[in-house]
Protein backbone atom coordinates (compact mmCIF):
# COMPACT_ATOMS: atom_id res chain seq x y z
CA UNK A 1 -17.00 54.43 26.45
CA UNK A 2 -16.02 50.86 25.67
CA UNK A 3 -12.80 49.49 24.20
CA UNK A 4 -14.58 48.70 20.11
CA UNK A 5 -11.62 46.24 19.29
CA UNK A 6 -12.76 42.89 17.53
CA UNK A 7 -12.22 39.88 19.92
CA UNK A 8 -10.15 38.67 16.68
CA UNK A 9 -7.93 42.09 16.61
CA UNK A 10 -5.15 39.86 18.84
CA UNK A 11 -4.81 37.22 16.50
CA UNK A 12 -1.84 37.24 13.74
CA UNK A 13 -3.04 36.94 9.58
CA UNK A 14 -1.54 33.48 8.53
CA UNK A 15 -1.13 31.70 11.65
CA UNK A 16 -3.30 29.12 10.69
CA UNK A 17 -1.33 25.87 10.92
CA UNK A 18 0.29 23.81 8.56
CA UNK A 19 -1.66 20.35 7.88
CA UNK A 20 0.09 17.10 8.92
CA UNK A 21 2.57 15.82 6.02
CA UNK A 22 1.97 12.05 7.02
CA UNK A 23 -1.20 10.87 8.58
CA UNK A 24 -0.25 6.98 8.26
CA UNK A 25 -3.05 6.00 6.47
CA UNK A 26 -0.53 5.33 3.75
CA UNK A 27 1.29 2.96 5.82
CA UNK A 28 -1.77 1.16 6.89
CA UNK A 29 -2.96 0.80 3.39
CA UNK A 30 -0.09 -0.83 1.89
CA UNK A 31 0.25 -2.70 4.98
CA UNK A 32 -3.29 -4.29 4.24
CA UNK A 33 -2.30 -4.52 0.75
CA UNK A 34 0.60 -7.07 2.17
CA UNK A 35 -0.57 -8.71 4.15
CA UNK A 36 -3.97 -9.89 2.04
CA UNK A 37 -1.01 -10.16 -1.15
CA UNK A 38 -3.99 -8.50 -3.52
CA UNK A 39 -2.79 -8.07 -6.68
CA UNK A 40 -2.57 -4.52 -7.53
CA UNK A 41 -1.39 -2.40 -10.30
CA UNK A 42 1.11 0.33 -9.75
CA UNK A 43 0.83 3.17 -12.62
CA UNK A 44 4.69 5.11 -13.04
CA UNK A 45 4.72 8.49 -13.82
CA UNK A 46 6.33 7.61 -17.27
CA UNK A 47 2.88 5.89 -17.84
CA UNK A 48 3.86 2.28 -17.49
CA UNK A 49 1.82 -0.33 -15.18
CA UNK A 50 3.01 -2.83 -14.02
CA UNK A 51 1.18 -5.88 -11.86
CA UNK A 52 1.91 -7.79 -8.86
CA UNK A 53 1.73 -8.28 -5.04
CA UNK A 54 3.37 -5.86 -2.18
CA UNK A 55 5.86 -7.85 -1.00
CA UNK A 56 7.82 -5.46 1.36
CA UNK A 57 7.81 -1.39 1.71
CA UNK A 58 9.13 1.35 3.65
CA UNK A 59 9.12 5.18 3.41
CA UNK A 60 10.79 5.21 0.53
CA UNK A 61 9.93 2.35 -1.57
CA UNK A 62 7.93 -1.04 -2.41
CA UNK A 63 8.78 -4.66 -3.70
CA UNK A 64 6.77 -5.50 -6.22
CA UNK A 65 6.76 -9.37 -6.78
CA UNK A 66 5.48 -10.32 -9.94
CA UNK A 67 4.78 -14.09 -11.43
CA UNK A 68 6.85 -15.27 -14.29
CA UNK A 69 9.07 -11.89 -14.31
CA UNK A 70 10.99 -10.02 -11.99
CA UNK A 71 10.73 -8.56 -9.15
CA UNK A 72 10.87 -5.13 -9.01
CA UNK A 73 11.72 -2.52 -6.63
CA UNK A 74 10.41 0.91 -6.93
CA UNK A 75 10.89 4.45 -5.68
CA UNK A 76 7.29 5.57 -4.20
CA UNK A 77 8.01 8.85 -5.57
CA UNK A 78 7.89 7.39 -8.87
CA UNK A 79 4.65 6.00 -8.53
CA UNK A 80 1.29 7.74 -10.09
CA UNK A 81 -1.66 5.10 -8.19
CA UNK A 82 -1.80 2.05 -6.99
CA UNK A 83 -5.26 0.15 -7.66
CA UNK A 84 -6.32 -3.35 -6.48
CA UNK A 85 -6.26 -5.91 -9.27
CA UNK A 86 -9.42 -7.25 -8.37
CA UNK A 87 -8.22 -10.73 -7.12
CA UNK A 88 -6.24 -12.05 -4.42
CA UNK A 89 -3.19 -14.19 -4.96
CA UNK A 90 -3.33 -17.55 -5.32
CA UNK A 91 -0.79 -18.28 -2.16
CA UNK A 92 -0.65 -22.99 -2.57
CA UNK A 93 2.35 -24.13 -2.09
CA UNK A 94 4.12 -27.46 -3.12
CA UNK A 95 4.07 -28.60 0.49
CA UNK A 96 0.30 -27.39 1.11
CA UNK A 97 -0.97 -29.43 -2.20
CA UNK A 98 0.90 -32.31 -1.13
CA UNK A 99 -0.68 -32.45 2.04
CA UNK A 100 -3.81 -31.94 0.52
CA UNK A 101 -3.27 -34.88 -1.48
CA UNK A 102 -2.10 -36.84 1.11
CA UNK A 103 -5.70 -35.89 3.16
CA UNK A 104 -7.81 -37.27 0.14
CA UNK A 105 -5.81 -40.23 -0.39
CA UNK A 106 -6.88 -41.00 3.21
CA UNK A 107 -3.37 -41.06 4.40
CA UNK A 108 -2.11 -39.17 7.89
CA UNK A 109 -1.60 -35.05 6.97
């Protein structure tokens, strides 16, 4: 008569494999974040928020750079969510309204 084992009798209970721990979409988030300089609020686990731009990151933290207060720089693992403010930063510069000024005056830029 013919072997009855289960095609799955070979196979070990619990050998399923572990998900990935990083899958970079992280990385490419807060990279767009950055890079566009959206404002964003970052809720703390303590329950504070606190508002500003991505500056800088790595794998363990972020800059925060806020207008008209300081900078900050915090531990990712101390960070609840991040959410986009809504807006992007308003990135004129003295030298950029200058020439600007210089264009409508009808002067060289």
């Amino acid at each position: 008569m013919a072997d009855m084992t289960s095609p799955l009798a070979g196979r070990r209970r619990g050998s399923k494999s572990t998900p990935p721990g990083e899958t970079g979409q992280e990385a490419l988030y807060l990279r767009s974040l950055s890079d566009r300089q959206v404002i964003v609020n970052v809720k703390l686990r303590d329950g504070e928020t606190v508002r500003g731009w991505i500056e800088y990151f790595d794998d363990v933290m972020l800059r925060l750079t806020r207008e008209g207060a300081p900078n900050l720089f915090i531990y990712k693992h101390q960070i609840r969510s991040i959410t986009e403010g809504g807006k992007k930063r308003d990135v004129q510069t003295e030298g950029s309204s200058k020439a600007r000024r210089r264009v409508s005056n009808g002067e060289r830029a």
